[in-house]
PDB file of N, CA and C in Angstrom:
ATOM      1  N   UNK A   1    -107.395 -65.534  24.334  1.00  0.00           N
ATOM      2  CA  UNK A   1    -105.990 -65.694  24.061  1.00  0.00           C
ATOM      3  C   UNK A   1    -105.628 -64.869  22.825  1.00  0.00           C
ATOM      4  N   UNK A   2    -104.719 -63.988  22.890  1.00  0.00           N
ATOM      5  CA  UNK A   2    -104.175 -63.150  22.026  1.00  0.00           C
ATOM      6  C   UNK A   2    -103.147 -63.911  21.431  1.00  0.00           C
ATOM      7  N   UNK A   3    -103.208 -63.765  19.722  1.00  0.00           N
ATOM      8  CA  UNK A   3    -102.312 -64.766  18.727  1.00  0.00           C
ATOM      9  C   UNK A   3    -101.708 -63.568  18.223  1.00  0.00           C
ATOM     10  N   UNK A   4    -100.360 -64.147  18.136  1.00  0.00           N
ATOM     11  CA  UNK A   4     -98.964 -63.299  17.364  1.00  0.00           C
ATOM     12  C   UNK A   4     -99.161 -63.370  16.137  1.00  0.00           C
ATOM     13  N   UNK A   5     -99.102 -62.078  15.188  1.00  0.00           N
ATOM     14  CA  UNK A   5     -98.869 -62.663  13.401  1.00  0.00           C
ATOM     15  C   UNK A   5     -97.629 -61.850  13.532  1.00  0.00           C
ATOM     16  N   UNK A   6     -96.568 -62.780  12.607  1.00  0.00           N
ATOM     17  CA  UNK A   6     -95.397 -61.911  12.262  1.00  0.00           C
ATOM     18  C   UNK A   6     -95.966 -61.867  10.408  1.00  0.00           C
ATOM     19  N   UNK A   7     -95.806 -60.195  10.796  1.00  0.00           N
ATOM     20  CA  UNK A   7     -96.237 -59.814   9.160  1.00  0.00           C
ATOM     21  C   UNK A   7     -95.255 -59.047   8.894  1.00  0.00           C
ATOM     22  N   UNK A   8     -94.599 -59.618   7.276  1.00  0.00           N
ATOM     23  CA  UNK A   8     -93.434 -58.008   7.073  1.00  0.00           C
ATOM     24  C   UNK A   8     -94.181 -56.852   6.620  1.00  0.00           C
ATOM     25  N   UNK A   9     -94.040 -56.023   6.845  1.00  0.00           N
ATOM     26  CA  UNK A   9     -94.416 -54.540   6.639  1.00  0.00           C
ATOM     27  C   UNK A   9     -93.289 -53.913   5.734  1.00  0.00           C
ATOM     28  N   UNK A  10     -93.584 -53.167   4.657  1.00  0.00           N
ATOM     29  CA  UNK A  10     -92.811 -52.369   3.839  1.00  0.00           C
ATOM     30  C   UNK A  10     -92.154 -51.625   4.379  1.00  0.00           C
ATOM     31  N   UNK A  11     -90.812 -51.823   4.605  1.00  0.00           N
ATOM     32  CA  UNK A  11     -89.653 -50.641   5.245  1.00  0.00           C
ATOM     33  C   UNK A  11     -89.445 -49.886   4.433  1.00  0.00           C
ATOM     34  N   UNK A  12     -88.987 -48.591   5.131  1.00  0.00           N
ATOM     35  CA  UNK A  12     -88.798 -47.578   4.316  1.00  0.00           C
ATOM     36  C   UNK A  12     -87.464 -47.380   4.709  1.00  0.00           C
ATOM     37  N   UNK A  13     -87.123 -47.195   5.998  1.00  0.00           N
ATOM     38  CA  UNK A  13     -85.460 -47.093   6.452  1.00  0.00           C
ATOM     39  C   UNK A  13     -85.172 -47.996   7.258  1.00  0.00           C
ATOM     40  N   UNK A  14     -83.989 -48.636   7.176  1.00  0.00           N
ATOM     41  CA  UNK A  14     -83.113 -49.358   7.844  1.00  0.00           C
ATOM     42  C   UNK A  14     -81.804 -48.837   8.067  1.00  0.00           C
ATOM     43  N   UNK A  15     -81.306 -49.472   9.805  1.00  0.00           N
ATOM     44  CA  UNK A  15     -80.371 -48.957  10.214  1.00  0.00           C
ATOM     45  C   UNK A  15     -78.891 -49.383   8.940  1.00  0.00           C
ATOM     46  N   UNK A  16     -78.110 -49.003   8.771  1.00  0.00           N
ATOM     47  CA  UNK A  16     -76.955 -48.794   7.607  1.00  0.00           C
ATOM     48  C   UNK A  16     -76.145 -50.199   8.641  1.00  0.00           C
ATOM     49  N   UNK A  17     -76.121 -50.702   9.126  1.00  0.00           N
ATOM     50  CA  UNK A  17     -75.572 -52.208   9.366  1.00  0.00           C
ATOM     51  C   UNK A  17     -76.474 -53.137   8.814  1.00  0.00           C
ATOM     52  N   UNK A  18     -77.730 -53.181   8.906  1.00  0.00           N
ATOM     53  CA  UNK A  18     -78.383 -54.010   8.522  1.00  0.00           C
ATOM     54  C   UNK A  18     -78.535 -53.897   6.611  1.00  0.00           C
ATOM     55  N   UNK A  19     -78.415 -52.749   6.060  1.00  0.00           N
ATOM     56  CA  UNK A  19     -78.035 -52.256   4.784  1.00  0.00           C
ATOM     57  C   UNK A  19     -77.416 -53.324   4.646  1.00  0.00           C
ATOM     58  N   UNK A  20     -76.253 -52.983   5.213  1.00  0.00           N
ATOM     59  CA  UNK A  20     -74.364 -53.711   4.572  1.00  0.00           C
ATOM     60  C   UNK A  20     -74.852 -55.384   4.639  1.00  0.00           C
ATOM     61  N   UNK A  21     -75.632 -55.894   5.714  1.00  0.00           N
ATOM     62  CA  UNK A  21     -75.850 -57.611   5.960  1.00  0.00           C
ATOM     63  C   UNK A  21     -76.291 -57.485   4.591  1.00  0.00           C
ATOM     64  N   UNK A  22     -77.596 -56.502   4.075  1.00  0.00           N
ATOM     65  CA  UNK A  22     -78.408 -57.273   3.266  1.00  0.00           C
ATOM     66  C   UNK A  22     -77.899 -57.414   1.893  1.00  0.00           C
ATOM     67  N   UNK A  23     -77.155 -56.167   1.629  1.00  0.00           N
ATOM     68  CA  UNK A  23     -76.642 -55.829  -0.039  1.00  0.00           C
ATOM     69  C   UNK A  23     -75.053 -56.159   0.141  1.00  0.00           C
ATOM     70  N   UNK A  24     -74.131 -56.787   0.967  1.00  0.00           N
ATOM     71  CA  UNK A  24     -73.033 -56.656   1.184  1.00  0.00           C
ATOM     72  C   UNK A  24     -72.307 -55.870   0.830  1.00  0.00           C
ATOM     73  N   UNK A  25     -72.446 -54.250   0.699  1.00  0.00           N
ATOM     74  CA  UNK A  25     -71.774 -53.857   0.421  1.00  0.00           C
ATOM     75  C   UNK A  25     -70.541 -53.301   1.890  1.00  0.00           C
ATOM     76  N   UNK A  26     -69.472 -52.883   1.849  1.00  0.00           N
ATOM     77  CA  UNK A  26     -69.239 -52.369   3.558  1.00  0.00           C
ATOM     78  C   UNK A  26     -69.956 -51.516   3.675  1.00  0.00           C
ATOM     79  N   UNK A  27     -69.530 -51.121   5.207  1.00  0.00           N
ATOM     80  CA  UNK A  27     -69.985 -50.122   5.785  1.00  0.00           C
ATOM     81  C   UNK A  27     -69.557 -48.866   5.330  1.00  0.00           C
ATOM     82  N   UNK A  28     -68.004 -48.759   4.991  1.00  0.00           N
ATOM     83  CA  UNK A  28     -67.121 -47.709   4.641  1.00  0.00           C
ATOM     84  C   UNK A  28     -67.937 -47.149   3.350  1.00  0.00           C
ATOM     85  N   UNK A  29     -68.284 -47.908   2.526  1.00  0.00           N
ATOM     86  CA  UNK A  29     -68.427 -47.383   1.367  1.00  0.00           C
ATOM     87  C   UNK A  29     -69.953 -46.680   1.386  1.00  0.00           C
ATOM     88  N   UNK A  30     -70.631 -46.927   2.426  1.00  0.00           N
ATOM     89  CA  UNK A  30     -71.898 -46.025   2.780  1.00  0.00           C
ATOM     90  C   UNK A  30     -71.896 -45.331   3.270  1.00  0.00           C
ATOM     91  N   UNK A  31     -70.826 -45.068   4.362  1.00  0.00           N
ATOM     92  CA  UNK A  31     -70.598 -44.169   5.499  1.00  0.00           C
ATOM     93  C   UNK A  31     -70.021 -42.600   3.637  1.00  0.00           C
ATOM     94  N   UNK A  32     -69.065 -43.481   3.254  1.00  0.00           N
ATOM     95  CA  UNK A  32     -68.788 -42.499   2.282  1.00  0.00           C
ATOM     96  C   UNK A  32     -69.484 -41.958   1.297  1.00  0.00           C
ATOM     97  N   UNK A  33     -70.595 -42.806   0.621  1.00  0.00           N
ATOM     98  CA  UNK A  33     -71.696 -41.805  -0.248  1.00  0.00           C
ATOM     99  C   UNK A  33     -72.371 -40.967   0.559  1.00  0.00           C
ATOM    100  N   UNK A  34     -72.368 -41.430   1.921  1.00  0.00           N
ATOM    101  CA  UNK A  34     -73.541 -40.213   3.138  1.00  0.00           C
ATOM    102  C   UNK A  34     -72.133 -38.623   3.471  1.00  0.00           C
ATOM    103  N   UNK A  35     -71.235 -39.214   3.292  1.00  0.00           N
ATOM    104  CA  UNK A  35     -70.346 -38.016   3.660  1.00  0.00           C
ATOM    105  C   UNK A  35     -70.078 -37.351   2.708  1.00  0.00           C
ATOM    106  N   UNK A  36     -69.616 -37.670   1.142  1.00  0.00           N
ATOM    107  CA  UNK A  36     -69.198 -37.044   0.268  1.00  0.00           C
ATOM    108  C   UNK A  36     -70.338 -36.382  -0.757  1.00  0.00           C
ATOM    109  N   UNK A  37     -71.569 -36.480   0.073  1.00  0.00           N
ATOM    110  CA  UNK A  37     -72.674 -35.697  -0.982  1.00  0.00           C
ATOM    111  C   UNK A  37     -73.329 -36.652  -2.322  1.00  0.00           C
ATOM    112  N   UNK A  38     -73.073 -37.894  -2.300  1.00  0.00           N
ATOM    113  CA  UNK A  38     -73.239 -38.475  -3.476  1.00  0.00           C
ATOM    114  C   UNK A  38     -74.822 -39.300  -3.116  1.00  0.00           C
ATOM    115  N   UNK A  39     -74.967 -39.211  -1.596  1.00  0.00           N
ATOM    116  CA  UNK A  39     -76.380 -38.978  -1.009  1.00  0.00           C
ATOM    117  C   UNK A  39     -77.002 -38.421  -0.304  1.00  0.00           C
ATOM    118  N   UNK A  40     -78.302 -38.015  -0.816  1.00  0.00           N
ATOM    119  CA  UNK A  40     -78.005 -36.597  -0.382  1.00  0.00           C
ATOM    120  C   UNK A  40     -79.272 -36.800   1.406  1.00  0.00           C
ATOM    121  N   UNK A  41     -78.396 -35.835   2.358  1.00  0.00           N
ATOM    122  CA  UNK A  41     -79.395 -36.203   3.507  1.00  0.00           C
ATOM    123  C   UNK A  41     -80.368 -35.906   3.614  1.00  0.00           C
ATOM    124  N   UNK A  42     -81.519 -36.676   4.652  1.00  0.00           N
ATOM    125  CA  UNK A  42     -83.111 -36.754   4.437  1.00  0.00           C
ATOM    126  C   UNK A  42     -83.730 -37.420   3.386  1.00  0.00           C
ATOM    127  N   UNK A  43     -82.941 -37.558   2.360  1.00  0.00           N
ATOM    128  CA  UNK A  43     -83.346 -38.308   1.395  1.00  0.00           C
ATOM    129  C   UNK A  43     -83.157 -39.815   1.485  1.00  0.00           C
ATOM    130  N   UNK A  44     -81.612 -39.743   1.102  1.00  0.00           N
ATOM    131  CA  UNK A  44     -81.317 -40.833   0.827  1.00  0.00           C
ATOM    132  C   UNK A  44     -80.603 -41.543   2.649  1.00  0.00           C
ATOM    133  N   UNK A  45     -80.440 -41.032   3.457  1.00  0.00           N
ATOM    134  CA  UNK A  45     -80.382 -41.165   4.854  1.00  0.00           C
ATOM    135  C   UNK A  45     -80.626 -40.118   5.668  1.00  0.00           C
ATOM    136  N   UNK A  46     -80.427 -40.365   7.283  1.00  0.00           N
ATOM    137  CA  UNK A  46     -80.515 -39.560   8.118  1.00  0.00           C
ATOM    138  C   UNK A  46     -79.657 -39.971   9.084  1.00  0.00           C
ATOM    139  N   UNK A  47     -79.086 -38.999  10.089  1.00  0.00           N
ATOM    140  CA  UNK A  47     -78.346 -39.277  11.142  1.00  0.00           C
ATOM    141  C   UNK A  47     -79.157 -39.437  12.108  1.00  0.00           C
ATOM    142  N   UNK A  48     -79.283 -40.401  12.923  1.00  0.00           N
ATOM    143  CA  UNK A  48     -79.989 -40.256  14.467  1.00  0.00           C
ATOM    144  C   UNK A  48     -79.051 -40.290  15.438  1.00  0.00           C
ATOM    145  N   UNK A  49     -79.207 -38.940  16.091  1.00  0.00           N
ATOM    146  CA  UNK A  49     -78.090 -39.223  16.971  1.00  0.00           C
ATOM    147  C   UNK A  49     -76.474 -39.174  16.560  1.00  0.00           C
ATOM    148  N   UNK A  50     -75.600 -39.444  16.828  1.00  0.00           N
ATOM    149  CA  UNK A  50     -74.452 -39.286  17.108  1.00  0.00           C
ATOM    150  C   UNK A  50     -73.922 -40.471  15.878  1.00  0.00           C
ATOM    151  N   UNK A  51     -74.312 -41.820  16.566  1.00  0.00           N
ATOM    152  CA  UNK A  51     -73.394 -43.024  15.716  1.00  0.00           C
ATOM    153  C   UNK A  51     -74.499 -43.666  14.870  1.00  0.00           C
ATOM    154  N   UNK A  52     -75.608 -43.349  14.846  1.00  0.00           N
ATOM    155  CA  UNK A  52     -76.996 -44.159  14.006  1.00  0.00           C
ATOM    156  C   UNK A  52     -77.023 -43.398  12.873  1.00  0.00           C
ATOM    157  N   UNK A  53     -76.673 -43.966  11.692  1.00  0.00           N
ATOM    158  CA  UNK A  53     -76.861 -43.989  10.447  1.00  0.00           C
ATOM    159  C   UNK A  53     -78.193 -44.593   9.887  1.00  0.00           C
ATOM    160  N   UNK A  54     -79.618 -44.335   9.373  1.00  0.00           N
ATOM    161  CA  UNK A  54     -80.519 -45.046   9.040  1.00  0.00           C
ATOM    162  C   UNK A  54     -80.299 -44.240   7.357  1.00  0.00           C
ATOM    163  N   UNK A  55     -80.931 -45.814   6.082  1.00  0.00           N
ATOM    164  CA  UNK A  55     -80.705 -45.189   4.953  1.00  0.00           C
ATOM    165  C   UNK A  55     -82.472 -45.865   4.264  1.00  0.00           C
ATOM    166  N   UNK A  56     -82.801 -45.022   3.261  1.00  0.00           N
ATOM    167  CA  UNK A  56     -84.230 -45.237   2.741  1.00  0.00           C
ATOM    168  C   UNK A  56     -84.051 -45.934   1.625  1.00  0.00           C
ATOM    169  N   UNK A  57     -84.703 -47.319   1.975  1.00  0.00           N
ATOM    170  CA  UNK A  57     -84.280 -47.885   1.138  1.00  0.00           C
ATOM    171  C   UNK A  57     -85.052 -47.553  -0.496  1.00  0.00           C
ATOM    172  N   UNK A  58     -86.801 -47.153  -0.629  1.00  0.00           N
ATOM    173  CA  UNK A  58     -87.032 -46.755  -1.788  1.00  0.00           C
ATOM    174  C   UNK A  58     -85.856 -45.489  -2.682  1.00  0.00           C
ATOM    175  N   UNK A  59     -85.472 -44.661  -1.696  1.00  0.00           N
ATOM    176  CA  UNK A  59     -84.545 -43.321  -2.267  1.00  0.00           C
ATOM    177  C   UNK A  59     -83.244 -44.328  -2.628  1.00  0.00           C
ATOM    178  N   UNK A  60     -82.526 -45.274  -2.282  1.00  0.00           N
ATOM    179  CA  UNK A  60     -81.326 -45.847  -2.501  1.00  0.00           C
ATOM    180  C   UNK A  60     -81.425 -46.186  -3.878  1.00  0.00           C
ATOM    181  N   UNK A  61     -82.383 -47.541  -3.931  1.00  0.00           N
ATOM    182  CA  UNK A  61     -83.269 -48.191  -4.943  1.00  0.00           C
ATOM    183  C   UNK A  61     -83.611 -47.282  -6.514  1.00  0.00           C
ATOM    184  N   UNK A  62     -84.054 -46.064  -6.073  1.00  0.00           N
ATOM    185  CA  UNK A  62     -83.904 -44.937  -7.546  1.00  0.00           C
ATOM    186  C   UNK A  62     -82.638 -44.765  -7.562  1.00  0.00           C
ATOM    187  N   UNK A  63     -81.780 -44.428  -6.617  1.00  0.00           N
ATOM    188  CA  UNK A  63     -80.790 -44.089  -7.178  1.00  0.00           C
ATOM    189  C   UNK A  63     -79.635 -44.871  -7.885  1.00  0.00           C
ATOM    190  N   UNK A  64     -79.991 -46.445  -7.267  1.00  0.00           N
ATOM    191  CA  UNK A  64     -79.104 -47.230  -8.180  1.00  0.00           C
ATOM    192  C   UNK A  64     -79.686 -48.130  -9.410  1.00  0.00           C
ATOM    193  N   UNK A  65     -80.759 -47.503  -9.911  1.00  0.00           N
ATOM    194  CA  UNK A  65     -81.228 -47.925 -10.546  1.00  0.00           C
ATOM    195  C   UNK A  65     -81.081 -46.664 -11.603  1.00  0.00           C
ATOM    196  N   UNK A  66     -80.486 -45.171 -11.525  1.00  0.00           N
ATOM    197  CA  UNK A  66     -80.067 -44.424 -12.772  1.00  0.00           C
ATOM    198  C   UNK A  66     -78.933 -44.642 -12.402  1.00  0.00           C
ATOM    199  N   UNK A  67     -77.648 -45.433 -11.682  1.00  0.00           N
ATOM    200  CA  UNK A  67     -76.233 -45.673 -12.224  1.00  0.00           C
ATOM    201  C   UNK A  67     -75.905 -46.213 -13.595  1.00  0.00           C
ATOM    202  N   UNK A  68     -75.366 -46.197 -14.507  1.00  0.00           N
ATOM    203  CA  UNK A  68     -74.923 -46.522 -15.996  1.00  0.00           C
ATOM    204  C   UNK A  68     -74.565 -48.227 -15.605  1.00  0.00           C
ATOM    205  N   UNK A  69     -74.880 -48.937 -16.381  1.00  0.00           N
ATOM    206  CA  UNK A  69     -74.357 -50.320 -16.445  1.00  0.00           C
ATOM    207  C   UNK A  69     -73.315 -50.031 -16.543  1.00  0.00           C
ATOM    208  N   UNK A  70     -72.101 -51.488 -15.905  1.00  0.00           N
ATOM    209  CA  UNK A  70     -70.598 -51.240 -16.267  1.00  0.00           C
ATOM    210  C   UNK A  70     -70.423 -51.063 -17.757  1.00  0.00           C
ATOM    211  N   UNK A  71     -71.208 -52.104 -18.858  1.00  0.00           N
ATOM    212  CA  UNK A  71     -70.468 -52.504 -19.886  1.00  0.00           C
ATOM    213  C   UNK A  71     -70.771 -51.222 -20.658  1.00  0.00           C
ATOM    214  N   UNK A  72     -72.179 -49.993 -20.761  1.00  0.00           N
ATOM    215  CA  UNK A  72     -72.330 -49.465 -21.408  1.00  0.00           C
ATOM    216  C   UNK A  72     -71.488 -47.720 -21.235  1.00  0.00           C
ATOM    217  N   UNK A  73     -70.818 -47.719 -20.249  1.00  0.00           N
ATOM    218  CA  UNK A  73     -69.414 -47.118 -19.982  1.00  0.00           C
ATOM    219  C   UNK A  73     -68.132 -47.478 -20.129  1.00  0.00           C
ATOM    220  N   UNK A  74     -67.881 -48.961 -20.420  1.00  0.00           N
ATOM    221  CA  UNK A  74     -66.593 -49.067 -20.769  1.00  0.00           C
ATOM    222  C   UNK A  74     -66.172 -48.514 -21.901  1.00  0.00           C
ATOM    223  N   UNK A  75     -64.765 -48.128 -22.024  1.00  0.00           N
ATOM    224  CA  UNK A  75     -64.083 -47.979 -23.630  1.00  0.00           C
ATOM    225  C   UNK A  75     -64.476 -48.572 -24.769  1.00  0.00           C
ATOM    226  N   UNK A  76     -64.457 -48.196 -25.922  1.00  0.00           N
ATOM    227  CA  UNK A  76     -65.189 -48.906 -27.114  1.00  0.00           C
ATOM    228  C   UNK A  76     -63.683 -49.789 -27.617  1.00  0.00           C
ATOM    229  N   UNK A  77     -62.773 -49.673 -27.465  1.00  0.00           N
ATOM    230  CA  UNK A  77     -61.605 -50.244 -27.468  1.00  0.00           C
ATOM    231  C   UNK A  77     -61.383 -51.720 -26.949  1.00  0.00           C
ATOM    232  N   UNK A  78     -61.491 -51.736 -25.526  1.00  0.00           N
ATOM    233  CA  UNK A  78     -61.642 -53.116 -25.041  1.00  0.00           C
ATOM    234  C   UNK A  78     -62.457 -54.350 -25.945  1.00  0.00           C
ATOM    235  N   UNK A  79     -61.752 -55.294 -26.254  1.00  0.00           N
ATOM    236  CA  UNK A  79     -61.983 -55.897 -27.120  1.00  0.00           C
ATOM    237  C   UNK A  79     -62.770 -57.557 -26.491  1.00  0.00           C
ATOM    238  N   UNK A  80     -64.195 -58.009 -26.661  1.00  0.00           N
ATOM    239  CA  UNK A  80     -64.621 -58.673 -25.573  1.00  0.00           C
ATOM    240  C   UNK A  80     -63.884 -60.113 -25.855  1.00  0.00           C
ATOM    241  N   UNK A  81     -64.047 -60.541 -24.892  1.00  0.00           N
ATOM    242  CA  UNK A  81     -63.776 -62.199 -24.559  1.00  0.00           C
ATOM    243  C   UNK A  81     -63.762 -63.126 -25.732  1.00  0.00           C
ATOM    244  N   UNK A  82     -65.014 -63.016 -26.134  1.00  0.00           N
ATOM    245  CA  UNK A  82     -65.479 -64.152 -27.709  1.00  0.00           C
ATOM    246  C   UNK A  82     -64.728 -63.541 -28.429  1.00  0.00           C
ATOM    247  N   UNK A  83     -63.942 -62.380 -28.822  1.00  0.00           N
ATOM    248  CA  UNK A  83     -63.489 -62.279 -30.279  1.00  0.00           C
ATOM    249  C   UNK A  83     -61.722 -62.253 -29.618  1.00  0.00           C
ATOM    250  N   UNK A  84     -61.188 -62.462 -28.154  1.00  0.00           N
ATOM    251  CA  UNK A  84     -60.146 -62.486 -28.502  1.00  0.00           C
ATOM    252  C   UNK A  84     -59.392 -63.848 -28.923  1.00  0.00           C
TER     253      UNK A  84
END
């Protein structure tokens, strides 16, 4: 008798719907870093086909991990919460 193991295995790409379930971000706003160059293809995704969007998730992962924190880009002006 042959026994089933469900083992997760380290993904490397996932289809860009299953992306959006996991990180909620939309769809739109992925469809748009893959179109406007802000990821770059083969890297950070690939097209399969026509309507299949797949994106890597280690290449995503570097890349939002050199985005700037919000707070250390805001204006030095904005004056925080505790001192108003």
């Amino acid at each position: 008798m042959q026994q089933t193991i469900n083992v997760l295995l380290p993904l490397n790409w996932v289809r860009a719907e299953r992306y959006c379930e996991l990180t909620g971000e939309p769809l739109n706003t992925v469809r748009d870093r893959a179109s406007s160059g802000i990821w770059a293809p083969g890297l950070h995704f690939k097209r399969i086909g026509q309507r299949t969007l797949v994106l890597n998730l280690s290449a995503i992962t570097e890349w939002f991990n050199k985005q700037p924190h919000v707070e250390s880009v805001a204006p030095s002006y904005i004056v925080p919460k505790s001192q108003r």
